[in-house]
C-alpha atoms as a PDB file:
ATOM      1  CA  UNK A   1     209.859-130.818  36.888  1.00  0.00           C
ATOM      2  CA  UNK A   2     212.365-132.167  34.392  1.00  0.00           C
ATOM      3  CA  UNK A   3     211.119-130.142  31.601  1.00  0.00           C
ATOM      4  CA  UNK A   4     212.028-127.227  34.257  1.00  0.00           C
ATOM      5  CA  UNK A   5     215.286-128.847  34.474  1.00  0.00           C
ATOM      6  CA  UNK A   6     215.986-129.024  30.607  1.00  0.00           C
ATOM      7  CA  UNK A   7     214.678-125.324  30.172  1.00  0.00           C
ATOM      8  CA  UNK A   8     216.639-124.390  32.979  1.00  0.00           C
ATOM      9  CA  UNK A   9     219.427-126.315  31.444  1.00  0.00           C
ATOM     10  CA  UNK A  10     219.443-124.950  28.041  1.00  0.00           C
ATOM     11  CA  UNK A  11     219.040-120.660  29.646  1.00  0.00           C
ATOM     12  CA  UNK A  12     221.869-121.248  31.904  1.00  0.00           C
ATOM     13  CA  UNK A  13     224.505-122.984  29.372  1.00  0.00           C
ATOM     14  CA  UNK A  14     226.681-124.205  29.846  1.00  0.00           C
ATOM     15  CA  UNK A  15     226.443-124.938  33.762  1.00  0.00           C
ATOM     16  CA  UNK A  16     225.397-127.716  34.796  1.00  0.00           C
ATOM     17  CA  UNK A  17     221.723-127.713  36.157  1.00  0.00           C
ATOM     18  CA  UNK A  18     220.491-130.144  38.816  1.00  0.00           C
ATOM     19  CA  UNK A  19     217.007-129.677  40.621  1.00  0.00           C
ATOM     20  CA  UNK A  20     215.986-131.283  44.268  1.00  0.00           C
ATOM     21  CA  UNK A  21     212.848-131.062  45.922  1.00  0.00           C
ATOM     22  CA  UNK A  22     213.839-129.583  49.575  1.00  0.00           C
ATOM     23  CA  UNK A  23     211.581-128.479  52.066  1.00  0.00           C
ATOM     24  CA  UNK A  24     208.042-129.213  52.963  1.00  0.00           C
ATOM     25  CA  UNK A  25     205.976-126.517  51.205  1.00  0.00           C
ATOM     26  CA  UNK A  26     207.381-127.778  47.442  1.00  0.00           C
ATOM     27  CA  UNK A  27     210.508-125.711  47.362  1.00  0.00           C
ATOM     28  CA  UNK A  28     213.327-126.668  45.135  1.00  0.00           C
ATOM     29  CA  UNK A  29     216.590-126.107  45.190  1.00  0.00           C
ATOM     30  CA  UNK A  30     218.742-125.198  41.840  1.00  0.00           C
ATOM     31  CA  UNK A  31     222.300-125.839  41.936  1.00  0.00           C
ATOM     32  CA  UNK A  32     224.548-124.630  39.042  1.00  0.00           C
ATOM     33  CA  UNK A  33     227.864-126.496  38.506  1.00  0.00           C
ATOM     34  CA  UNK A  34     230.642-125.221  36.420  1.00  0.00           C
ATOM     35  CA  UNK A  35     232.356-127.355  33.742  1.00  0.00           C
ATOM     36  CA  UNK A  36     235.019-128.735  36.396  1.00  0.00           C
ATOM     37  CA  UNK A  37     231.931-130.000  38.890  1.00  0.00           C
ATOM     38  CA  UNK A  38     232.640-127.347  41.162  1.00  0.00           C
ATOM     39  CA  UNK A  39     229.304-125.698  42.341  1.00  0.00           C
ATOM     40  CA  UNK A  40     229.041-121.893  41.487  1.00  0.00           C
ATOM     41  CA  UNK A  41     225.249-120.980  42.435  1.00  0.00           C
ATOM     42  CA  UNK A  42     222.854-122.907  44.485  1.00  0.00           C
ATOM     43  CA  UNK A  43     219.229-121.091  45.428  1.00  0.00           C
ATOM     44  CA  UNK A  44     216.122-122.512  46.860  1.00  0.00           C
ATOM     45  CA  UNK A  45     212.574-121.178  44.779  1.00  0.00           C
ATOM     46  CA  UNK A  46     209.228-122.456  45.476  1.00  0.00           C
ATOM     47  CA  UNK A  47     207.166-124.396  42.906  1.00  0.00           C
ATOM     48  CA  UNK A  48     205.101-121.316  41.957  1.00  0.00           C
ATOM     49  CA  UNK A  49     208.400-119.547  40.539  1.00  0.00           C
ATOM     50  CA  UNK A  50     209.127-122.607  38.341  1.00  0.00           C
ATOM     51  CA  UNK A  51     205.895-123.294  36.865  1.00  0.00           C
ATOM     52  CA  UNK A  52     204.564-119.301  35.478  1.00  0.00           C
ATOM     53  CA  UNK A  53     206.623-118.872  32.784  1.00  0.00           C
ATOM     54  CA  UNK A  54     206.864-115.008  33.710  1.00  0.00           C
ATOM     55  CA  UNK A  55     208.223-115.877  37.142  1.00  0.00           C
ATOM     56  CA  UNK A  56     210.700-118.971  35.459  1.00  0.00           C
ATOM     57  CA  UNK A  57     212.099-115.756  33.089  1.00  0.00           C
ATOM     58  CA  UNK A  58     212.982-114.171  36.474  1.00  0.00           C
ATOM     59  CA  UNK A  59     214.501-117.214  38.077  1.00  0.00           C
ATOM     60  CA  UNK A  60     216.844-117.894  34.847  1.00  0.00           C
ATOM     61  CA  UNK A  61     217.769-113.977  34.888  1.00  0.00           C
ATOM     62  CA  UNK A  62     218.248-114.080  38.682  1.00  0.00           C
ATOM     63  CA  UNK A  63     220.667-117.386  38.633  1.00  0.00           C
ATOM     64  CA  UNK A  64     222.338-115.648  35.405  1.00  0.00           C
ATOM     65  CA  UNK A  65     223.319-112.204  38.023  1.00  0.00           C
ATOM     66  CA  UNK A  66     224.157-114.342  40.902  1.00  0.00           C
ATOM     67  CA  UNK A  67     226.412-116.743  38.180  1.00  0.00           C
ATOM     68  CA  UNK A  68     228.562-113.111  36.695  1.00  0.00           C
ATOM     69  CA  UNK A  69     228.578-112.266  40.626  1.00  0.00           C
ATOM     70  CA  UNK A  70     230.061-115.565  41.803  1.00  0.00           C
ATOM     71  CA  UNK A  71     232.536-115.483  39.110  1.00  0.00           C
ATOM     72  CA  UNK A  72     233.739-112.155  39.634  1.00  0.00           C
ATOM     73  CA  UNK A  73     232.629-110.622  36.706  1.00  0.00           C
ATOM     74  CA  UNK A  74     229.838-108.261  37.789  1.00  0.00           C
ATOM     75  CA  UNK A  75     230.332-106.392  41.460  1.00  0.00           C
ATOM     76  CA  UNK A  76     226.651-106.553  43.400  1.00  0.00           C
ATOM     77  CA  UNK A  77     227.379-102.704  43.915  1.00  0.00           C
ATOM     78  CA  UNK A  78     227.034-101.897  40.245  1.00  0.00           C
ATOM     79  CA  UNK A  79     223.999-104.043  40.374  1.00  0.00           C
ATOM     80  CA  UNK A  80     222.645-101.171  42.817  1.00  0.00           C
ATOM     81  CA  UNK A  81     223.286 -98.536  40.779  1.00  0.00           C
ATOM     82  CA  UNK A  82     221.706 -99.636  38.248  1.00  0.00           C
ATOM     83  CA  UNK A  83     218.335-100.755  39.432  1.00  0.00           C
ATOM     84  CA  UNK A  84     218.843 -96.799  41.180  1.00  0.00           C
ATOM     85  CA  UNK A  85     219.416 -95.166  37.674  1.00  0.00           C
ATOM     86  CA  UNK A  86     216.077 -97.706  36.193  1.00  0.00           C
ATOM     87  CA  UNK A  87     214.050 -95.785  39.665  1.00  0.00           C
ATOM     88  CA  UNK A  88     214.866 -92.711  38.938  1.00  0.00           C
ATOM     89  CA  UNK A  89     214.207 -92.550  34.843  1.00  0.00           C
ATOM     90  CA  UNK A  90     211.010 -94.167  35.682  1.00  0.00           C
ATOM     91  CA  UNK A  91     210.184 -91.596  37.813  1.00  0.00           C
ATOM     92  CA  UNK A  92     211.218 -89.087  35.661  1.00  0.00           C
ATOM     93  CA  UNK A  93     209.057 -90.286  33.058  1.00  0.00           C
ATOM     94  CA  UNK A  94     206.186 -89.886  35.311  1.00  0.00           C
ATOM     95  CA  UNK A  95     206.638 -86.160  35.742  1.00  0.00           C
END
């Protein structure tokens, strides 16, 4: 788990990264401090999202969104319209 931690550590610069096991199934939860110890994110992700390095690639991007969100500099509404405009070019490229 502390190579997760360093690798989670060196994606998510500079924040501070600190990982604790919590809950019984292996969950862990991933708290993100800014530079003046104040905590910005904090999220809870089993052990299966930590360990596939497809699924780690997901967490990083996920803590980096909820990071810009918490500091006001991305609104979760333009979030939505963009995973809506992704939908609907994918679909048109099925047609």
């Amino acid at each position: 788990m502390e190579s997760i931690s360093l690798l989670l550590g060196e994606a998510l610069s500079p924040y501070q990264v600190t990982m604790t096991p919590s809950g019984i199934h292996g969950e862990c939860l991933v708290t993100l401090k800014n530079s003046m110890g104040a905590t910005v994110v904090k999220r809870a992700f089993n052990q299966a999202q930590l360990n596939d390095k497809r699924l780690l690639t997901d967490v990083v991007d996920g803590l980096h969104r909820d990071v810009l969100i918490a500091e006001g500099r991305l609104e979760p509404c333009v979030i939505a319209a963009l995973r809506n405009a992704a939908q609907d070019k994918l679909m048109a490229s099925r047609n």
